[in-house]
Each structure stands twice: as C-alpha cells, then as structure tokens.
C-alpha atoms as a PDB file:
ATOM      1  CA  UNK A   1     183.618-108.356  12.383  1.00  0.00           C
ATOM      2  CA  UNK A   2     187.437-108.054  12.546  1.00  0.00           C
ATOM      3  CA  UNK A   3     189.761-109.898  10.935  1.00  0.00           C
ATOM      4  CA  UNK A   4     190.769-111.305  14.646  1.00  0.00           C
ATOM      5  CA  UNK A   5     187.333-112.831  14.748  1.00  0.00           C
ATOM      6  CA  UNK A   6     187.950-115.401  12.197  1.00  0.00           C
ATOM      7  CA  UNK A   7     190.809-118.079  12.303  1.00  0.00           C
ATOM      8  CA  UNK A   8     192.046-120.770   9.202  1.00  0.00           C
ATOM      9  CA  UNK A   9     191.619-124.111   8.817  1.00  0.00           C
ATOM     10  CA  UNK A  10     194.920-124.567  10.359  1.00  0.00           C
ATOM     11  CA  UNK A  11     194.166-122.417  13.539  1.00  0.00           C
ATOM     12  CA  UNK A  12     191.159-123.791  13.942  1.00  0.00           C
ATOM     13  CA  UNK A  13     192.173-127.535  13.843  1.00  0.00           C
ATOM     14  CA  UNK A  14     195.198-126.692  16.482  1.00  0.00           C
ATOM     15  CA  UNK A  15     192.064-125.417  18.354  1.00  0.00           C
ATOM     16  CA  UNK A  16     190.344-128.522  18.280  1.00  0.00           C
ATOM     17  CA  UNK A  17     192.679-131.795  17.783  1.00  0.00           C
ATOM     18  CA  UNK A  18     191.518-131.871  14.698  1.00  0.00           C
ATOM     19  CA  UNK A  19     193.100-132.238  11.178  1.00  0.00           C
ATOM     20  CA  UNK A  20     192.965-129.148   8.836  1.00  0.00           C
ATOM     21  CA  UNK A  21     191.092-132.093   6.455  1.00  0.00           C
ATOM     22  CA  UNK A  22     188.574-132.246   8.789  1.00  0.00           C
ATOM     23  CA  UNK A  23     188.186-129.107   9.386  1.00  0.00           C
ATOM     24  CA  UNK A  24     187.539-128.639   5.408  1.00  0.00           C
ATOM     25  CA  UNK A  25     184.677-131.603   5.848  1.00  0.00           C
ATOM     26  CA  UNK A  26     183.139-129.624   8.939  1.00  0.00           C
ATOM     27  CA  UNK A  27     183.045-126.426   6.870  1.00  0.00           C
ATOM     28  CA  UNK A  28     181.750-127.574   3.708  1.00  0.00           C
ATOM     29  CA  UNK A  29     179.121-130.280   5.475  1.00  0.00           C
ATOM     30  CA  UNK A  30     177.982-126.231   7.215  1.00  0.00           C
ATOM     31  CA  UNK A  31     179.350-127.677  11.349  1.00  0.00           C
ATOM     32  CA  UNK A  32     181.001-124.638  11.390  1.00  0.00           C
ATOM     33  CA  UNK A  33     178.608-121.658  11.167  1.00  0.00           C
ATOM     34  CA  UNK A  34     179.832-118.497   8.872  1.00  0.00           C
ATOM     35  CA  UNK A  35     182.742-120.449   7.557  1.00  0.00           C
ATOM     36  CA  UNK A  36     183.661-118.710   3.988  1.00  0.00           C
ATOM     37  CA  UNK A  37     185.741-119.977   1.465  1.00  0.00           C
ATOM     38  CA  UNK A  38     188.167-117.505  -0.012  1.00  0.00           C
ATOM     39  CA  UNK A  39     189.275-118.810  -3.379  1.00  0.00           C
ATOM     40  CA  UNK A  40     190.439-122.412  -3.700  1.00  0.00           C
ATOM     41  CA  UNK A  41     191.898-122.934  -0.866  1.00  0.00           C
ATOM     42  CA  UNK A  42     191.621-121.186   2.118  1.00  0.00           C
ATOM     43  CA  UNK A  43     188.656-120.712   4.674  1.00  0.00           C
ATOM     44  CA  UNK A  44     187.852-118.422   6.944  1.00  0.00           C
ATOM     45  CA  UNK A  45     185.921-119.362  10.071  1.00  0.00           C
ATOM     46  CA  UNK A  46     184.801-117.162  12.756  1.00  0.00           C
ATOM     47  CA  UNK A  47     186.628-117.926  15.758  1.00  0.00           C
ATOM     48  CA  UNK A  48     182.759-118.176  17.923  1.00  0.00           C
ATOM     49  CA  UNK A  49     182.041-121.361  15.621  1.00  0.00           C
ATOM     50  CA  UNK A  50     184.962-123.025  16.488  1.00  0.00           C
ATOM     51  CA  UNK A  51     185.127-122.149  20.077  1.00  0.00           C
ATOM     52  CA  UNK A  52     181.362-123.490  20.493  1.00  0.00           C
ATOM     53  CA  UNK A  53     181.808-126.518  18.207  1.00  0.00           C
ATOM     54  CA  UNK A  54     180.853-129.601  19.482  1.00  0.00           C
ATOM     55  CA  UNK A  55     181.341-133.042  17.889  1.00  0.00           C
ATOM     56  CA  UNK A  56     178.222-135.243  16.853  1.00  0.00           C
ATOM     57  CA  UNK A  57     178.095-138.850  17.818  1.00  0.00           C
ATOM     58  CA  UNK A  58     180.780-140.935  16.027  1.00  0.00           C
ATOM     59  CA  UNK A  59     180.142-144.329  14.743  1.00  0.00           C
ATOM     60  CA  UNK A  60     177.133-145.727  13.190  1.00  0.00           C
ATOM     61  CA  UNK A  61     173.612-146.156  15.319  1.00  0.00           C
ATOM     62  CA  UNK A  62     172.928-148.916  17.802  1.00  0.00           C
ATOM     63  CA  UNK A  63     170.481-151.758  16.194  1.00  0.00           C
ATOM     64  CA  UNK A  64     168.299-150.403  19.198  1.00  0.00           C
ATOM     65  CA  UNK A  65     168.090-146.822  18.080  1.00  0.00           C
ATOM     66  CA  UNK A  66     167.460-147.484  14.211  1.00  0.00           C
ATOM     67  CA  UNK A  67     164.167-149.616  15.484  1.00  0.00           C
ATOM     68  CA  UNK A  68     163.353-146.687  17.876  1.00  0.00           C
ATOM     69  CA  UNK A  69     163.421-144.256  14.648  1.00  0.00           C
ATOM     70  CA  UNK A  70     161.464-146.980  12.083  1.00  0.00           C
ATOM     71  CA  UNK A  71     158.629-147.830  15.085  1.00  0.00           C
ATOM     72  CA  UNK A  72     158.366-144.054  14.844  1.00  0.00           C
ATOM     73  CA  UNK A  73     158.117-143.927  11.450  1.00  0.00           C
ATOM     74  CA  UNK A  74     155.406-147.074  11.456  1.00  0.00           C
ATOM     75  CA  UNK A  75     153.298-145.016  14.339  1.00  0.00           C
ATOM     76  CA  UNK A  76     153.013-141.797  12.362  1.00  0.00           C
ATOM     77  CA  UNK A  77     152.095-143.598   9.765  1.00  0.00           C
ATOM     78  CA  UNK A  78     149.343-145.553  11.366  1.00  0.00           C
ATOM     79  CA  UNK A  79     148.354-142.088  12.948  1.00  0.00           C
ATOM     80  CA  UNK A  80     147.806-140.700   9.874  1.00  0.00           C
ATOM     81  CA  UNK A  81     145.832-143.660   8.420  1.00  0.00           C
ATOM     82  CA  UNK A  82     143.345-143.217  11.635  1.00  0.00           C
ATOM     83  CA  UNK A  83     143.071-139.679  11.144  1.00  0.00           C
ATOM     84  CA  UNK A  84     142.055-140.183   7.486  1.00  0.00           C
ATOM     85  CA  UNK A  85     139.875-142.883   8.245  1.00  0.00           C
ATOM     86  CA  UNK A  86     138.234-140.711  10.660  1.00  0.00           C
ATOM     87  CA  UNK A  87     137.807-137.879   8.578  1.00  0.00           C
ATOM     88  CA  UNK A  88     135.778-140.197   5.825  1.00  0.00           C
ATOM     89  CA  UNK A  89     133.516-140.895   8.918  1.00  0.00           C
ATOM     90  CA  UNK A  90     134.565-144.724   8.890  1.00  0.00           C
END
C-alpha cells in the first residue's frame, strides 16, 4: 500500500465528524481495520477503513432487547439440559 492509502487520526476524524479522541478509541477498541500505531502518538489508518466505517448503535439496550438476549440464554440452556437428558436415555 502507498502512503496515500492511509490517513491520521486527524484526517480521518475531518472525514467522519468525529473527534481525533474518538478516533484513538475506534482504533485501539480494533473499529478501524489495519489501523497502526506509529510510536506514541500517531496512527495510521488506511483510508478503506475509514471510508467504510459505520457507527454501532449508541446508547445502552432497550429493557426489551436485554430480555430477548437472557430468554435466549435460558432456551439454550434448557436445550442443552434436554439433549443431555436424552443422551442418558431418561
């Protein structure tokens, strides 16, 4: 890759409406794929992660959505109680 291919944290939070901060958090968190830190301070990003980057869901999860994940949780779990019990021959 070329040097063009990559942009800083600076460039690539003009790119976004983002802060350079964030930017930082998105790179070390691994949001923006290939992103290389070059000494203390600076990274590099390739200019493809940034232009496909798109934002996760802000805010914390509806009271309806963490149910939906523990029901699934409880159901696998039952699942694999049956399939245990079934494999004794109970």
């Amino acid at each position: 890759m070329e040097i063009d291919d990559y942009v800083t944290a600076s460039e690539a939070a003009k790119m976004l409406g983002k802060t350079s901060g964030m930017i930082w958090v998105l790179c070390k968190d691994g949001k923006l794929p290939g992103a290389k830190k070059m000494g203390n301070a600076a990274w590099l990003i390739p200019r493809a992660s940034v232009e496909s980057y798109t934002p996760g869901r802000r805010g914390p999860r509806t009271k309806k959505e963490k149910l939906s994940g523990e029901l699934a949780g409880i159901r696998a779990e039952l699942a694999a109680v049956a399939e245990t019990k079934k494999a004794e021959g109970e």
